[in-house]
Structure formats: structure tokens, C-alpha cells
PDB file of N, CA and C in Angstrom:
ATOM      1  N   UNK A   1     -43.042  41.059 139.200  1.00  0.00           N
ATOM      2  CA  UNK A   1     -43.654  40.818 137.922  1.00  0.00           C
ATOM      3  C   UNK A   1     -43.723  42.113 137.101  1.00  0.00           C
ATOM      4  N   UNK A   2     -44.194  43.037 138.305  1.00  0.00           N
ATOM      5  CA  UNK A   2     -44.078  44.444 137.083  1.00  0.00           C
ATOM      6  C   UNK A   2     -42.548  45.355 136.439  1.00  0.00           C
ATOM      7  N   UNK A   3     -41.957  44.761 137.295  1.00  0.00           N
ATOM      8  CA  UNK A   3     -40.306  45.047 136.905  1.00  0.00           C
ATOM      9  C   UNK A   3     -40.002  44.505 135.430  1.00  0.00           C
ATOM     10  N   UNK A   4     -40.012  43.340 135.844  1.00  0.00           N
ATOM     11  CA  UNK A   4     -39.634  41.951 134.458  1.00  0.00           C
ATOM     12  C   UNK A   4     -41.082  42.169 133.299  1.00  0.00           C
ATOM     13  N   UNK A   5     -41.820  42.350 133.846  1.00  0.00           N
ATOM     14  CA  UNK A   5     -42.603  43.197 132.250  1.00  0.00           C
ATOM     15  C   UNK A   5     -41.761  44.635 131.549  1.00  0.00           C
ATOM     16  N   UNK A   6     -41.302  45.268 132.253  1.00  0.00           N
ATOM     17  CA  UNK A   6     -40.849  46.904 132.022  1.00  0.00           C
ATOM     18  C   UNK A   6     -39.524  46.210 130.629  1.00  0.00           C
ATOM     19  N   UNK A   7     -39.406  44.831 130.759  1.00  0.00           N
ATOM     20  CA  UNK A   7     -37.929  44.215 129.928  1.00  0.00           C
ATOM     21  C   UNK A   7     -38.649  43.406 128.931  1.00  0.00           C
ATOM     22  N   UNK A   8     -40.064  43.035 129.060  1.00  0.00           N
ATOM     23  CA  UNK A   8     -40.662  42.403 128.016  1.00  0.00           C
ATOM     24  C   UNK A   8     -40.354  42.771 126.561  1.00  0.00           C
ATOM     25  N   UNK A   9     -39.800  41.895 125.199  1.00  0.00           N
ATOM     26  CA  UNK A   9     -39.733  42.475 124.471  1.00  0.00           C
ATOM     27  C   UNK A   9     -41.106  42.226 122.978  1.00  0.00           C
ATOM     28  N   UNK A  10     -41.718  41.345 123.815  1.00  0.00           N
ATOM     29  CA  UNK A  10     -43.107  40.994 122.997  1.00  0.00           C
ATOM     30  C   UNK A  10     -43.990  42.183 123.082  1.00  0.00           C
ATOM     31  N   UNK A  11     -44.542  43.275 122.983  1.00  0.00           N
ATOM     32  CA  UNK A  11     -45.060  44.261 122.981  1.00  0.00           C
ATOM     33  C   UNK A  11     -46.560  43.780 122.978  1.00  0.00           C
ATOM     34  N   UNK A  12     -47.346  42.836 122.639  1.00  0.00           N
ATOM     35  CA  UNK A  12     -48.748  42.305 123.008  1.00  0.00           C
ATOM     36  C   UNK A  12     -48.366  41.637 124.231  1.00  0.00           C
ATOM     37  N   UNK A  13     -47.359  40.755 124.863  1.00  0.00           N
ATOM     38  CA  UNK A  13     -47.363  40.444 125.840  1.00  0.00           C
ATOM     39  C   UNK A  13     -47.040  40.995 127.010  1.00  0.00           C
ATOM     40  N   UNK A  14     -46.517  41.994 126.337  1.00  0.00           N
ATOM     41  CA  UNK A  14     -45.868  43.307 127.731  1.00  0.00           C
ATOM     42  C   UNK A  14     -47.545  43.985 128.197  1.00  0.00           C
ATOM     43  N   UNK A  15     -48.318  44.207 127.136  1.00  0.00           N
ATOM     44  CA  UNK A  15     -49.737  45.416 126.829  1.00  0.00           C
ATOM     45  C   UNK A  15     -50.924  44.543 127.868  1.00  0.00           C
ATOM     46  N   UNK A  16     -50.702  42.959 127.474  1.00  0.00           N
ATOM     47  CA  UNK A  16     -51.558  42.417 128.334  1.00  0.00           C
ATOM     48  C   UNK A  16     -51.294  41.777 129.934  1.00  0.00           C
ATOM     49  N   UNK A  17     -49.968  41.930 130.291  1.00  0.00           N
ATOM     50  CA  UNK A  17     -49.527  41.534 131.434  1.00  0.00           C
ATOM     51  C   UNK A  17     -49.897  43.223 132.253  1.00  0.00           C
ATOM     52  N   UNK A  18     -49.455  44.057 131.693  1.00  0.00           N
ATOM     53  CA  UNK A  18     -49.475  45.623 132.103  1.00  0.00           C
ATOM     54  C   UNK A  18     -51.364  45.560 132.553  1.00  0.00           C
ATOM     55  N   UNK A  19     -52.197  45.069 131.859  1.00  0.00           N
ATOM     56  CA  UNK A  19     -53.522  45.034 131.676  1.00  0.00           C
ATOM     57  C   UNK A  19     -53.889  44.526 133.045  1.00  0.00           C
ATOM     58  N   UNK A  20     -53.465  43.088 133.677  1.00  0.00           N
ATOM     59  CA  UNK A  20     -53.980  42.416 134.484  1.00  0.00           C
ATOM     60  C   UNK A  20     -53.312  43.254 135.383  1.00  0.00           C
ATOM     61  N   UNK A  21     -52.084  43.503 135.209  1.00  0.00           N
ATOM     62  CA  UNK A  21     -51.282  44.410 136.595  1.00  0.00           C
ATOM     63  C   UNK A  21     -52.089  45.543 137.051  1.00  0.00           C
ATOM     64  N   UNK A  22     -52.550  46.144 135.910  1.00  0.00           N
ATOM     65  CA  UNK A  22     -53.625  47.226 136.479  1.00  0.00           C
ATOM     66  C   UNK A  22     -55.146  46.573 137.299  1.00  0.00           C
ATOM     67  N   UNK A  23     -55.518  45.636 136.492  1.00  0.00           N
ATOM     68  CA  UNK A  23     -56.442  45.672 137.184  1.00  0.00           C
ATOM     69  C   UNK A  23     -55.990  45.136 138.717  1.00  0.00           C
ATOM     70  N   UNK A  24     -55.032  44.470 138.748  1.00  0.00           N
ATOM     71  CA  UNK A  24     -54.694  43.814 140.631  1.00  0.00           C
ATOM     72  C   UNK A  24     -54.155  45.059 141.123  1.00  0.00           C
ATOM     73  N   UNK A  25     -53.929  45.803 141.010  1.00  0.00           N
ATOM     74  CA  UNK A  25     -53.489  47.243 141.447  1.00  0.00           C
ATOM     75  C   UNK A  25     -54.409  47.910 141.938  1.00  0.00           C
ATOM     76  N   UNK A  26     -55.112  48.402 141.046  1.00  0.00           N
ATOM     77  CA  UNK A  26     -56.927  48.775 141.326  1.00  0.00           C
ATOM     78  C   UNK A  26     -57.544  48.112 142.132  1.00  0.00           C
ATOM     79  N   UNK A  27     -57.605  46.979 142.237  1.00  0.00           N
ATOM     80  CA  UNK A  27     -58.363  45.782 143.507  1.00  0.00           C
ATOM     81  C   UNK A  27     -57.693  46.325 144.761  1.00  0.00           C
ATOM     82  N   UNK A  28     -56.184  46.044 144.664  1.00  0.00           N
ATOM     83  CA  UNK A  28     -55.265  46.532 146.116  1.00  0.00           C
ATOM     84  C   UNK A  28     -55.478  47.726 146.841  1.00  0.00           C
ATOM     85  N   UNK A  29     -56.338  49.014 145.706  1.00  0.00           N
ATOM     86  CA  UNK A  29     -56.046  50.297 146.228  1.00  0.00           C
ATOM     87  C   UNK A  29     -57.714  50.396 147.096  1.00  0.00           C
ATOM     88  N   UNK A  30     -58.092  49.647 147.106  1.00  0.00           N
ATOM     89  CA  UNK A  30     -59.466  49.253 148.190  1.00  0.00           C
ATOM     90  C   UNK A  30     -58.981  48.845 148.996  1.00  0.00           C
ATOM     91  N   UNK A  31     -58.165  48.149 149.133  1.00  0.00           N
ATOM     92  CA  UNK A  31     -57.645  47.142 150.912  1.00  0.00           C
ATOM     93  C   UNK A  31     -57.136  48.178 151.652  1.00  0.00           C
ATOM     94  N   UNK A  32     -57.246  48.034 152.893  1.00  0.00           N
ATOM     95  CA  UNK A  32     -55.926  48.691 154.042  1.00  0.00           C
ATOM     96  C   UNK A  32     -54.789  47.520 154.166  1.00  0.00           C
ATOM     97  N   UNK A  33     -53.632  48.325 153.598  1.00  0.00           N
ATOM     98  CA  UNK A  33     -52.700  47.981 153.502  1.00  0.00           C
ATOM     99  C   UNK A  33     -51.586  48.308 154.296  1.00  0.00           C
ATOM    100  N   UNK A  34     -50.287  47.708 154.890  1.00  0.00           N
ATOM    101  CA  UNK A  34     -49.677  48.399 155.906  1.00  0.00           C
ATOM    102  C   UNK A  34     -48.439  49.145 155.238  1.00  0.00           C
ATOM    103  N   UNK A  35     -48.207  49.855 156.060  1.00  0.00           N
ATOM    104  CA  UNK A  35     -47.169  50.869 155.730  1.00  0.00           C
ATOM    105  C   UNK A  35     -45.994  50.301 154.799  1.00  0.00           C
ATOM    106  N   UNK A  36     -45.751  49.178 155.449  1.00  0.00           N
ATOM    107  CA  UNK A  36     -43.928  48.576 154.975  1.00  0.00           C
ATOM    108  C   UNK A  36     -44.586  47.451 153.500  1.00  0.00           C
ATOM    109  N   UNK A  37     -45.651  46.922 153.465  1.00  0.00           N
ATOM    110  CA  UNK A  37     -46.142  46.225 152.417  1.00  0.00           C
ATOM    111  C   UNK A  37     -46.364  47.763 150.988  1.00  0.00           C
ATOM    112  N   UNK A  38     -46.881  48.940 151.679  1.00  0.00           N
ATOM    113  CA  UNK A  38     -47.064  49.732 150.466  1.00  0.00           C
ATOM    114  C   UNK A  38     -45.397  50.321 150.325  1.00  0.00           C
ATOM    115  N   UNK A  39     -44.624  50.391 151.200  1.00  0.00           N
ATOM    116  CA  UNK A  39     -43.848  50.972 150.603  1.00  0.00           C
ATOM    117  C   UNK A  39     -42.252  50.328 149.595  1.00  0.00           C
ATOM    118  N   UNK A  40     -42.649  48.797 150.064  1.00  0.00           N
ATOM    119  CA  UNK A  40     -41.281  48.238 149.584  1.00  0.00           C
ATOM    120  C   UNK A  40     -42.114  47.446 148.401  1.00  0.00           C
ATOM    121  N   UNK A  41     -43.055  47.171 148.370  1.00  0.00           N
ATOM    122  CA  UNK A  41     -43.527  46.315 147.240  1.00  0.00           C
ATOM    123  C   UNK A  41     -44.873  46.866 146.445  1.00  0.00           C
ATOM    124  N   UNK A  42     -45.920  47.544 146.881  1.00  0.00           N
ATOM    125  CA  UNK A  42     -46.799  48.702 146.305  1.00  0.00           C
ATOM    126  C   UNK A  42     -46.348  49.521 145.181  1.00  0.00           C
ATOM    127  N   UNK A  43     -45.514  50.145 146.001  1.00  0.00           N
ATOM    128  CA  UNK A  43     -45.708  51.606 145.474  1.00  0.00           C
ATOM    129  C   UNK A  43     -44.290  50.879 144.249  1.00  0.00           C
ATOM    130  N   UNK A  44     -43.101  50.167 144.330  1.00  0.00           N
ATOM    131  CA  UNK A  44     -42.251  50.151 143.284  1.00  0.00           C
ATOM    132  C   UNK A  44     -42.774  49.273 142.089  1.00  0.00           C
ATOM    133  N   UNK A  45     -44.148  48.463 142.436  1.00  0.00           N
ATOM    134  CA  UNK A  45     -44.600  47.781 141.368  1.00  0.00           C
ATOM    135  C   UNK A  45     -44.786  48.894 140.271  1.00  0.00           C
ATOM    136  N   UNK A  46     -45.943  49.605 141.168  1.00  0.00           N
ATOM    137  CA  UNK A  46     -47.056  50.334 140.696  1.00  0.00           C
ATOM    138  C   UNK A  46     -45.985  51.372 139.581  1.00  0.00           C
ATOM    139  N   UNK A  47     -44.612  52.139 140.053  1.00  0.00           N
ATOM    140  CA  UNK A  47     -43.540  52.770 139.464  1.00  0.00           C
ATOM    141  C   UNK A  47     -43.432  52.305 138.144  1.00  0.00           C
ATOM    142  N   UNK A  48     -42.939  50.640 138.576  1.00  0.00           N
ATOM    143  CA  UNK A  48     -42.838  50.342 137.257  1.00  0.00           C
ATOM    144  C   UNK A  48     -44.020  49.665 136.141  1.00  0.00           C
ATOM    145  N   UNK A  49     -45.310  49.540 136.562  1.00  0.00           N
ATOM    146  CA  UNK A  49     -46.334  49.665 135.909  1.00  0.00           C
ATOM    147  C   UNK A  49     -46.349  50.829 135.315  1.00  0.00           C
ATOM    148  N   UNK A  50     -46.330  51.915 135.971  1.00  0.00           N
ATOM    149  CA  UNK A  50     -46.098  53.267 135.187  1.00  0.00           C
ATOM    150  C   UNK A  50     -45.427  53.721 133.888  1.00  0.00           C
ATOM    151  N   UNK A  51     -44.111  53.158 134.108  1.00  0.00           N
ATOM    152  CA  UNK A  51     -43.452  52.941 133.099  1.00  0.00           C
ATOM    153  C   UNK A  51     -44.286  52.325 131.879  1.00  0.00           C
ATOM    154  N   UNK A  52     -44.551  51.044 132.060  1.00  0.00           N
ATOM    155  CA  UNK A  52     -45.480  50.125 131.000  1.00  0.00           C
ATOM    156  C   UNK A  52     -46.267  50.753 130.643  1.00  0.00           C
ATOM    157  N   UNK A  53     -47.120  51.766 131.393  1.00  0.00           N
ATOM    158  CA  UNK A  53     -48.214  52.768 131.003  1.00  0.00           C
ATOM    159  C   UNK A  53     -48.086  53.240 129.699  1.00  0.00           C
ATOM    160  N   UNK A  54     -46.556  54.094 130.145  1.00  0.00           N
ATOM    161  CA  UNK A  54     -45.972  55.516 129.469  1.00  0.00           C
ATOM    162  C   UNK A  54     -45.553  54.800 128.099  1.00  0.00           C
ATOM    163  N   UNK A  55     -44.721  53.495 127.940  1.00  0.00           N
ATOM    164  CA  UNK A  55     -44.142  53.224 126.880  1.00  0.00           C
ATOM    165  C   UNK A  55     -45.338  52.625 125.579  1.00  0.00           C
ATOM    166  N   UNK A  56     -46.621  52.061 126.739  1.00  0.00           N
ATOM    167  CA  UNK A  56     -47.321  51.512 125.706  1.00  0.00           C
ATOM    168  C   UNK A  56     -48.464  52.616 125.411  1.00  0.00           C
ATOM    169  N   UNK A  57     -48.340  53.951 125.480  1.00  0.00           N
ATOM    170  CA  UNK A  57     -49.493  55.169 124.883  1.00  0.00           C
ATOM    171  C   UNK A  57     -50.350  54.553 125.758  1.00  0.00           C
ATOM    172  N   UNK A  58     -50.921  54.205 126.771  1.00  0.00           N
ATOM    173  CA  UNK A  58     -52.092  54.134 127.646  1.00  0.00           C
ATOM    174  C   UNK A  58     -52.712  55.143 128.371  1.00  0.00           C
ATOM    175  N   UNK A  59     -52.878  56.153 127.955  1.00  0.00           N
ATOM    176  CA  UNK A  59     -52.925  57.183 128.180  1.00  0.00           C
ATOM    177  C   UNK A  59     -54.155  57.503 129.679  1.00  0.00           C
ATOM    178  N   UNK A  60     -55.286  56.575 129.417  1.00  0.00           N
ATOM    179  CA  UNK A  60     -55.758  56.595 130.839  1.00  0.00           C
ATOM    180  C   UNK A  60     -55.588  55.949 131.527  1.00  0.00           C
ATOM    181  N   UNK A  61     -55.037  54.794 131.726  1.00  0.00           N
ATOM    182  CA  UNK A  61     -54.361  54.050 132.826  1.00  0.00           C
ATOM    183  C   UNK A  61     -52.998  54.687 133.398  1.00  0.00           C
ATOM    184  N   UNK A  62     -52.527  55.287 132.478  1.00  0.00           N
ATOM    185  CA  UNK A  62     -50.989  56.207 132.853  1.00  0.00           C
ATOM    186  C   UNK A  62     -51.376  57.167 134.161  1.00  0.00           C
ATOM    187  N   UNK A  63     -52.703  57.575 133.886  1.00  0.00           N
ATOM    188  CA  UNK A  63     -53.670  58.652 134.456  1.00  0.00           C
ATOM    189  C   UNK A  63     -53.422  58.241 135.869  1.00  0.00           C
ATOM    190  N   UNK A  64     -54.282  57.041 135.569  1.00  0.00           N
ATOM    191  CA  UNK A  64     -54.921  56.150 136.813  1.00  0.00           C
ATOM    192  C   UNK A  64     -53.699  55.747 137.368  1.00  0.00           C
ATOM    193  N   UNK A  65     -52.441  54.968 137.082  1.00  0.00           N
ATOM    194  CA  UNK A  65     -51.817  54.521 137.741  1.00  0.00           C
ATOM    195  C   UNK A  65     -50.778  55.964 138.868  1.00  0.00           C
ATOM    196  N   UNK A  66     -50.707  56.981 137.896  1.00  0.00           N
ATOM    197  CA  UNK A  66     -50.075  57.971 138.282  1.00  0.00           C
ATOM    198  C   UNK A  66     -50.740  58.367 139.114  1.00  0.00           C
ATOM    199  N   UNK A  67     -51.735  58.455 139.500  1.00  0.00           N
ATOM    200  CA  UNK A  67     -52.906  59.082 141.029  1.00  0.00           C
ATOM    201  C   UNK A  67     -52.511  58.171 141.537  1.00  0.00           C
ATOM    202  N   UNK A  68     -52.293  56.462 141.400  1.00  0.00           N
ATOM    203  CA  UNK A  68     -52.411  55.690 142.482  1.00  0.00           C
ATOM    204  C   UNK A  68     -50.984  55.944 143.572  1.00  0.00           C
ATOM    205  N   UNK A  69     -50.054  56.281 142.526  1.00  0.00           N
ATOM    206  CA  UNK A  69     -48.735  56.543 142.818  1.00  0.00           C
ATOM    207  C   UNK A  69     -48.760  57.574 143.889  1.00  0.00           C
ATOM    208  N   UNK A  70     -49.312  58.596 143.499  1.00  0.00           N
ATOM    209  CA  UNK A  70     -49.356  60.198 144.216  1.00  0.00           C
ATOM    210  C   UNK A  70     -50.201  59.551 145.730  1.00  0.00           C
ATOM    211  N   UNK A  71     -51.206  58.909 145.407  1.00  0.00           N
ATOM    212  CA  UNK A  71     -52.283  58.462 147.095  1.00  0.00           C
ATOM    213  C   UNK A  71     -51.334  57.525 147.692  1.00  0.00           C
ATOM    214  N   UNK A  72     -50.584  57.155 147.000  1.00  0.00           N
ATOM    215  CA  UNK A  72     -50.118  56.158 148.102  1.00  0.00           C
ATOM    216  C   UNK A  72     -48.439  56.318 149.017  1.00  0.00           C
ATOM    217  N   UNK A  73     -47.906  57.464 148.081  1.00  0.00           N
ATOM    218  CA  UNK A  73     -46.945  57.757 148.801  1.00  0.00           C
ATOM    219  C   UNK A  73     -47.845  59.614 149.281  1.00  0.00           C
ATOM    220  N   UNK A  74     -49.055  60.104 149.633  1.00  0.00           N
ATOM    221  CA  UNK A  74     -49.526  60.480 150.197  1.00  0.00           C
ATOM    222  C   UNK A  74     -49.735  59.935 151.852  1.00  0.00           C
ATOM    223  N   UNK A  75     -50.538  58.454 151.682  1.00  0.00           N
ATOM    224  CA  UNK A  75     -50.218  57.944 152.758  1.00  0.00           C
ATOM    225  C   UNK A  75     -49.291  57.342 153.671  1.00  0.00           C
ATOM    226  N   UNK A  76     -48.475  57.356 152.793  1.00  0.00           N
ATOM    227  CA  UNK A  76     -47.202  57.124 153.518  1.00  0.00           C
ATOM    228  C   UNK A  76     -46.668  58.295 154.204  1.00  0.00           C
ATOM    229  N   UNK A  77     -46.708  60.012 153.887  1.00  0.00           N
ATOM    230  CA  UNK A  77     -46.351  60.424 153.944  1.00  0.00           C
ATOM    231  C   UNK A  77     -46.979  61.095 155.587  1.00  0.00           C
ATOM    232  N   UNK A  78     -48.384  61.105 155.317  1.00  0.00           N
ATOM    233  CA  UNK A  78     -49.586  61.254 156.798  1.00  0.00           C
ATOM    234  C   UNK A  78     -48.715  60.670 157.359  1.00  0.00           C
ATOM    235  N   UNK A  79     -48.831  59.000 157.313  1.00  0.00           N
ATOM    236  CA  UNK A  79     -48.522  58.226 158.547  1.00  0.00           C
ATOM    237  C   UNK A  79     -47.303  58.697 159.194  1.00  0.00           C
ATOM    238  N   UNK A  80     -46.114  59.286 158.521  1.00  0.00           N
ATOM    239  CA  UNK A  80     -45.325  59.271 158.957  1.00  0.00           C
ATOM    240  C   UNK A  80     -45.182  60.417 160.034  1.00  0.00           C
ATOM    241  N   UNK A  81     -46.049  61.346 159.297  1.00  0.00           N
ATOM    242  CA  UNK A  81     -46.312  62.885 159.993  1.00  0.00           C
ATOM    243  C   UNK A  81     -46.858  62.605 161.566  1.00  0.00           C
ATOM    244  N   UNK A  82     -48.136  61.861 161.141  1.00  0.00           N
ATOM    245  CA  UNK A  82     -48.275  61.494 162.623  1.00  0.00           C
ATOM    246  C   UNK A  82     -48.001  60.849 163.846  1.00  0.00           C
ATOM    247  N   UNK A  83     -47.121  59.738 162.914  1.00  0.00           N
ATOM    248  CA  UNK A  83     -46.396  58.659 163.853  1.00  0.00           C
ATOM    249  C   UNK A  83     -45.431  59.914 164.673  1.00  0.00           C
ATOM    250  N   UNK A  84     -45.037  60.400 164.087  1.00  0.00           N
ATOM    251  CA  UNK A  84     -44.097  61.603 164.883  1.00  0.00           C
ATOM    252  C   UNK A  84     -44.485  62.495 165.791  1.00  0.00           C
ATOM    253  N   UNK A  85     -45.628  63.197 165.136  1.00  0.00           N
ATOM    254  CA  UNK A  85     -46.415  64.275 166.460  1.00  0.00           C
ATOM    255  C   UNK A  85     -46.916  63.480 167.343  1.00  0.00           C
ATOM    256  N   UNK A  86     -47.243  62.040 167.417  1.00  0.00           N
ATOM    257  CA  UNK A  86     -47.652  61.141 168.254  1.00  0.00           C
ATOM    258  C   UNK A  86     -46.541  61.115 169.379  1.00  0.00           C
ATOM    259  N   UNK A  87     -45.554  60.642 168.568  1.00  0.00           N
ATOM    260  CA  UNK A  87     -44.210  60.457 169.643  1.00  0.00           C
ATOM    261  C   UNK A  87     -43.982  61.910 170.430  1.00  0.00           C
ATOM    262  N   UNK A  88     -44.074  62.987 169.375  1.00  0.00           N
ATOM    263  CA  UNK A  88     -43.521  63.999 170.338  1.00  0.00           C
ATOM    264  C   UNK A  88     -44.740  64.628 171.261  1.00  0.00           C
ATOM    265  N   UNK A  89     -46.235  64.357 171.480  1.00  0.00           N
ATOM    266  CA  UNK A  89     -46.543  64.503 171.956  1.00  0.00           C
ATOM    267  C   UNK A  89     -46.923  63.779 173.289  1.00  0.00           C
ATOM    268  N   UNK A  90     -46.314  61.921 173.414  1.00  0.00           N
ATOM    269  CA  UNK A  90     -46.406  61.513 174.551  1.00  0.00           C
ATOM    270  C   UNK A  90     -45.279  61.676 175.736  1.00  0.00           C
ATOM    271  N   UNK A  91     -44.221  62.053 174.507  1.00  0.00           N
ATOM    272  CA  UNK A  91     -42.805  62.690 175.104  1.00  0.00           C
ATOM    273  C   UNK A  91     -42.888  63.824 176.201  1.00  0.00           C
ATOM    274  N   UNK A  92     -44.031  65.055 175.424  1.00  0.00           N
ATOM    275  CA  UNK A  92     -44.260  65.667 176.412  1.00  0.00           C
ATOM    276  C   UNK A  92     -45.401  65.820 177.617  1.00  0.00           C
ATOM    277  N   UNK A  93     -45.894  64.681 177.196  1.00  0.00           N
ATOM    278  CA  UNK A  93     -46.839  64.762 178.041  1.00  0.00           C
ATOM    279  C   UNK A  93     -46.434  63.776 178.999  1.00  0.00           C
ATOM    280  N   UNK A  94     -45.726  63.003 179.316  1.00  0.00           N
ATOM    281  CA  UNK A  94     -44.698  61.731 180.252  1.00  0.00           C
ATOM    282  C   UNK A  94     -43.843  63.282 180.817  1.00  0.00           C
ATOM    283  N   UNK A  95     -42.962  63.927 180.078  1.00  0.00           N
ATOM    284  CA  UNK A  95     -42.178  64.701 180.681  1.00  0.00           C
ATOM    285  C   UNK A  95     -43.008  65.735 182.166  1.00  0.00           C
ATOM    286  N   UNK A  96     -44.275  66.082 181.390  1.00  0.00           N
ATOM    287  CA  UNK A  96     -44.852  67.355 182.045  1.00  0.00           C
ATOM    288  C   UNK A  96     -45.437  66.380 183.762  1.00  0.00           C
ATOM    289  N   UNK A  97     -45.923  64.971 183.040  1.00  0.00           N
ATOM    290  CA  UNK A  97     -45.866  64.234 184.608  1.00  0.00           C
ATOM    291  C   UNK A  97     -44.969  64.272 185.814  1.00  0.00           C
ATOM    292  N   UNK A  98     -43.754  63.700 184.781  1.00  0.00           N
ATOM    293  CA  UNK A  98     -42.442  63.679 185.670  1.00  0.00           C
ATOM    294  C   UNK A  98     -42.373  65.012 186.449  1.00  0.00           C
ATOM    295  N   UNK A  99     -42.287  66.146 185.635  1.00  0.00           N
ATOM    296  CA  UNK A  99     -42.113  67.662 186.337  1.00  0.00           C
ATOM    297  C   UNK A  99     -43.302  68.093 187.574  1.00  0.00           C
ATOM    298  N   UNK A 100     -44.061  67.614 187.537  1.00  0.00           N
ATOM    299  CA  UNK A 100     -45.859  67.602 188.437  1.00  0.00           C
ATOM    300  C   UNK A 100     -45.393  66.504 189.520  1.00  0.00           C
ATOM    301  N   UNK A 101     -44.568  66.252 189.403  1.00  0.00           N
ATOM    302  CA  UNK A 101     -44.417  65.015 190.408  1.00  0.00           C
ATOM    303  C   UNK A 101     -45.908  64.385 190.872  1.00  0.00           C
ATOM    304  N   UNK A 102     -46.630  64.013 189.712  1.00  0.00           N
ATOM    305  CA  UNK A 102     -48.054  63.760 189.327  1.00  0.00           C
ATOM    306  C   UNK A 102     -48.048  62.217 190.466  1.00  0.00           C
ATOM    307  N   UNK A 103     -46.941  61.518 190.336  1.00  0.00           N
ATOM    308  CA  UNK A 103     -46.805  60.159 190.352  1.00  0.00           C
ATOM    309  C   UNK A 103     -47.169  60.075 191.966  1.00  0.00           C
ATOM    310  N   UNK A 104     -47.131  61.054 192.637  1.00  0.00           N
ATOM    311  CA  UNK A 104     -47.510  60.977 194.171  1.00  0.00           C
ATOM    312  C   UNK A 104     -49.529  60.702 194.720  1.00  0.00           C
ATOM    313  N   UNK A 105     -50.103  61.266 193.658  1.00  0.00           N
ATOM    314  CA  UNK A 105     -50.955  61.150 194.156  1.00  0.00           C
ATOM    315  C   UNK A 105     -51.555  59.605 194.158  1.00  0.00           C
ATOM    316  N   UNK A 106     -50.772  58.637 193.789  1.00  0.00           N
ATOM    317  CA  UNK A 106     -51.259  57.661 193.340  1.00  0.00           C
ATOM    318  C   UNK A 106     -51.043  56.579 194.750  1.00  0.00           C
ATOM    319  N   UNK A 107     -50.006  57.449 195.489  1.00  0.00           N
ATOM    320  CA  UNK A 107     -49.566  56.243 196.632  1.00  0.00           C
ATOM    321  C   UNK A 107     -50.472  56.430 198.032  1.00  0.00           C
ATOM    322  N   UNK A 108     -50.634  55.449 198.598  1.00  0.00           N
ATOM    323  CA  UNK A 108     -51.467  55.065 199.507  1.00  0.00           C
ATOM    324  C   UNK A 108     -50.862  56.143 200.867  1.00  0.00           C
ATOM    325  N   UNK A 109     -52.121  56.670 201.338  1.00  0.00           N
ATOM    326  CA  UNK A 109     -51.606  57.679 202.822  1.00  0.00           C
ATOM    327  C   UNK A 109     -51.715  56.600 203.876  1.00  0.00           C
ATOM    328  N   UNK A 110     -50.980  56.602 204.665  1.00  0.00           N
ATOM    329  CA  UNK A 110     -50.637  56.085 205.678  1.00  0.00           C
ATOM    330  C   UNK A 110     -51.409  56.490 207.210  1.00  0.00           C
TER     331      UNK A 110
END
């Protein structure tokens, strides 16, 4: 919807569709949202809301939408950071087992 507004050529109907888009935007940026929902459909609405911002002089919603832009490929950007030190830290910590031949103390003495 916010794409096909960015082509609107009614300029009151582009100003008030841009209007409600902000406010459901603003509602969304309260939810926890998942990674692949903010990044394929979030964050390119919100882009091209931006646009609508910029063309219609909205000068504080341009504001607002442009922070929402920056926090949310912020969080995308954490998650990704950590999804990684996550991985590379169970990597080494499985490895440092294997090397401890840790896995012995676990078997029954005879």
C-alpha cells in the first residue's frame, strides 16, 4: 500500500493515505516484531512512506518516519551481530569439549 501511494497522483489522497500509514507504522513500532516480517515488509513500507513524507513537506513525520527507519534496521543489525557471536561462541565452546575429552566423565565406571 505504501509503494502504490509513492504513484498516487491525487495529492489529498496520496497526504491522507501517507497519514493513516503513519499512524499504523507508529502502532507497529510498539510490537515485537520478527526479524524477516521487519525486514522484507517493515522496513520497505516504512522507505517508501518516507518518500511520501519528503514529497508532501511533512516535515515532522519525515522526522519520525526517518528514526523509525534508522531503529529498525538498528535492530536488525544487533540481531544479526549476535546471532553470530552466539554461533561462534557455541562453536567454541562444543570444540573446547571435544578437545577435554569432557564426554568421559559422563560414562558409568564399571
Amino acid at each position: 500500500m505504501a509503494a502504490s501511494n509513492n504513484q498516487a497522483s491525487n495529492q489529498t489522497k496520496r497526504s491522507d493515505i501517507a497519514g493513516q500509514l503513519f499512524e499504523a507504522y507508529s502502532a507497529l513500532s510498539c510490537c515485537s516484531l520478527g526479524e524477516q516480517l521487519i525486514a522484507e515488509a517493515l522496513l520497505p513500507g516504512l522507505r517508501c512512506l518516507l518518500v511520501d513524507m519528503e514529497a508532501l513537506g511533512e516535515g515532522h513525520m519525515q522526522e519520525v518516519v526517518s528514526a523509525m527507519v534508522r531503529d529498525y534496521q538498528g535492530r536488525l543489525e544487533a540481531r544479526s551481530h549476535t546471532t553470530g557471536s552466539t554461533d561462534d561462541l557455541r562453536a567454541t565452546v562444543m570444540s573446547r569439549i571435544k578437545d577435554s575429552n569432557i564426554s568421559n566423565i559422563f560414562t558409568r565406571k564399571k
